[in-house]
N, C-alpha and C. Protein backbone atom coordinates (compact mmCIF):
# COMPACT_ATOMS: atom_id res chain seq x y z
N UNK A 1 0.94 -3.28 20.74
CA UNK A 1 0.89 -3.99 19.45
C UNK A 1 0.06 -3.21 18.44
N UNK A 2 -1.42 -2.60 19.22
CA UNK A 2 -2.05 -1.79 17.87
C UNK A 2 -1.10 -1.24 17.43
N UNK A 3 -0.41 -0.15 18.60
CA UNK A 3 0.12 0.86 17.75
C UNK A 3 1.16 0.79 16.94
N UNK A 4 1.99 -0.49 16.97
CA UNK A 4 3.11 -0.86 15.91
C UNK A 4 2.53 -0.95 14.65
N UNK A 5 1.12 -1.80 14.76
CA UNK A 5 0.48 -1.86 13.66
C UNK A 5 0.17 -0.54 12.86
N UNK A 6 -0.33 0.44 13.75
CA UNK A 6 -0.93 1.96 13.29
C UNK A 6 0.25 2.32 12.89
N UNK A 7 1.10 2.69 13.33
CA UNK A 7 1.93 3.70 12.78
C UNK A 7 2.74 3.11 12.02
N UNK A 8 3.61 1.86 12.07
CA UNK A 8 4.32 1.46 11.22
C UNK A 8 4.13 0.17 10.13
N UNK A 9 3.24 -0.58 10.00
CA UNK A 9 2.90 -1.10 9.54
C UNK A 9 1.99 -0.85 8.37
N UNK A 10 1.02 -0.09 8.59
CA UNK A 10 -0.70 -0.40 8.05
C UNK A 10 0.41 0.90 6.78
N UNK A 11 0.87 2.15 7.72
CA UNK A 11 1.64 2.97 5.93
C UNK A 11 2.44 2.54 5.14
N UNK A 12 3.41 1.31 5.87
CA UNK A 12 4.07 0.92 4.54
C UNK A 12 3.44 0.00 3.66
N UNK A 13 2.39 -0.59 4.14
CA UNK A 13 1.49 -1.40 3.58
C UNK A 13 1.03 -0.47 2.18
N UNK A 14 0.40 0.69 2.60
CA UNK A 14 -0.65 1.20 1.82
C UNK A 14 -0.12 2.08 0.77
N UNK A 15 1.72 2.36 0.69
CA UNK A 15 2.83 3.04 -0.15
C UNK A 15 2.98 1.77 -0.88
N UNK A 16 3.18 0.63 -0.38
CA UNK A 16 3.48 -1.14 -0.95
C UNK A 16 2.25 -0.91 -2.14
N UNK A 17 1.23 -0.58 -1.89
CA UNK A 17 -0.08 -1.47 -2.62
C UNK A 17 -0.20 -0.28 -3.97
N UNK A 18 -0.31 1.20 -3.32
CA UNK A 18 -0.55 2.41 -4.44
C UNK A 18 0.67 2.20 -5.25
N UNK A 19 1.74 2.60 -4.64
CA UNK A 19 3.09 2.31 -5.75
C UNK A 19 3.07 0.88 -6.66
N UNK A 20 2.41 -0.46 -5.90
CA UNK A 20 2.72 -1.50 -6.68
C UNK A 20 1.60 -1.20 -8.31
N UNK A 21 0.21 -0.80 -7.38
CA UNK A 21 -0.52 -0.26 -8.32
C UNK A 21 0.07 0.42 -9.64
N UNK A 22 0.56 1.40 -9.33
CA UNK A 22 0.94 2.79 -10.07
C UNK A 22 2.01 2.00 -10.96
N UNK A 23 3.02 1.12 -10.71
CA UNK A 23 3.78 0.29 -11.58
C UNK A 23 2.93 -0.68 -12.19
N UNK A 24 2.09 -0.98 -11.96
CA UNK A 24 0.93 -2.39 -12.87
C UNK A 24 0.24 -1.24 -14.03
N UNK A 25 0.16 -0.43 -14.01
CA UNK A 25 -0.15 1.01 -14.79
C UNK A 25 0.42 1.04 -15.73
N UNK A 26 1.81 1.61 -15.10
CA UNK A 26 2.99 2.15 -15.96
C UNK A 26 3.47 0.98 -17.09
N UNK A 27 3.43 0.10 -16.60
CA UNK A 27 3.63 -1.85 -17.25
C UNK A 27 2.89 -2.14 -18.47
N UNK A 28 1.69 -1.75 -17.74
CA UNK A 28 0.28 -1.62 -19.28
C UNK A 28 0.47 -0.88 -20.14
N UNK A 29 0.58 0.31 -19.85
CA UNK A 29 0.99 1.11 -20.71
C UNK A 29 2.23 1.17 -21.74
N UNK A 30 3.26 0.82 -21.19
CA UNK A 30 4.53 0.73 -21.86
C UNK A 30 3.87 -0.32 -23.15
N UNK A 31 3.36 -1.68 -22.44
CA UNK A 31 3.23 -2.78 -23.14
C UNK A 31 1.90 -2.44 -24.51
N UNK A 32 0.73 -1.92 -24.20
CA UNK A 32 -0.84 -1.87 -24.71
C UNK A 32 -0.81 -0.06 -25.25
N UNK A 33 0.27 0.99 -24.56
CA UNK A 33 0.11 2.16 -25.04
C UNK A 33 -1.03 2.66 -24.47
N UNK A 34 -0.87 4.15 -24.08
CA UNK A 34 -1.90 4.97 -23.00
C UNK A 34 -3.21 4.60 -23.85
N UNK A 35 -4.16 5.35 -23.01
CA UNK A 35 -5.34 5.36 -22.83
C UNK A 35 -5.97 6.36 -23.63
N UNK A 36 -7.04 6.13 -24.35
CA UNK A 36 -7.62 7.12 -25.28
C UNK A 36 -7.87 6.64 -26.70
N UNK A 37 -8.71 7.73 -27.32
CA UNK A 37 -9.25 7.06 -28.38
C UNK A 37 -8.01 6.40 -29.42
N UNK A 38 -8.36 5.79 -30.25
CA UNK A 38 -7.14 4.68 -30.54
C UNK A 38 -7.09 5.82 -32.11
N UNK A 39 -5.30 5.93 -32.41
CA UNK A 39 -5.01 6.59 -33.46
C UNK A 39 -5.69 6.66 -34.70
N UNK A 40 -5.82 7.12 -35.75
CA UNK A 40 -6.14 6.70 -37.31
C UNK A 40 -5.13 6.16 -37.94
C-alpha cells in the first residue's frame, strides 16, 4: 500500500497542485494584468 501511495499517487498529486497553482497564476493575470510597477 505505501508503495502505491509513493509511486503513484503522492506524483500525481503534486503535478495536480503545481499545475493547478500555475493556472490560478495565469487566471490573475489574464484578469488583474502581470506583475510590476503599474504603467504611467
Amino acid at each position: 500500500m505505501f508503495a502505491l501511495l509513493a509511486i503513484l499517487i503522492w506524483p500525481v498529486i503534486a503535478v495536480g497542485v503545481v499545475g493547478g497553482y500555475g493556472f490560478l497564476v495565469w487566471m490573475w493575470q489574464l484578469i488583474f494584468g502581470p506583475p510590476g510597477p503599474p504603467s504611467p
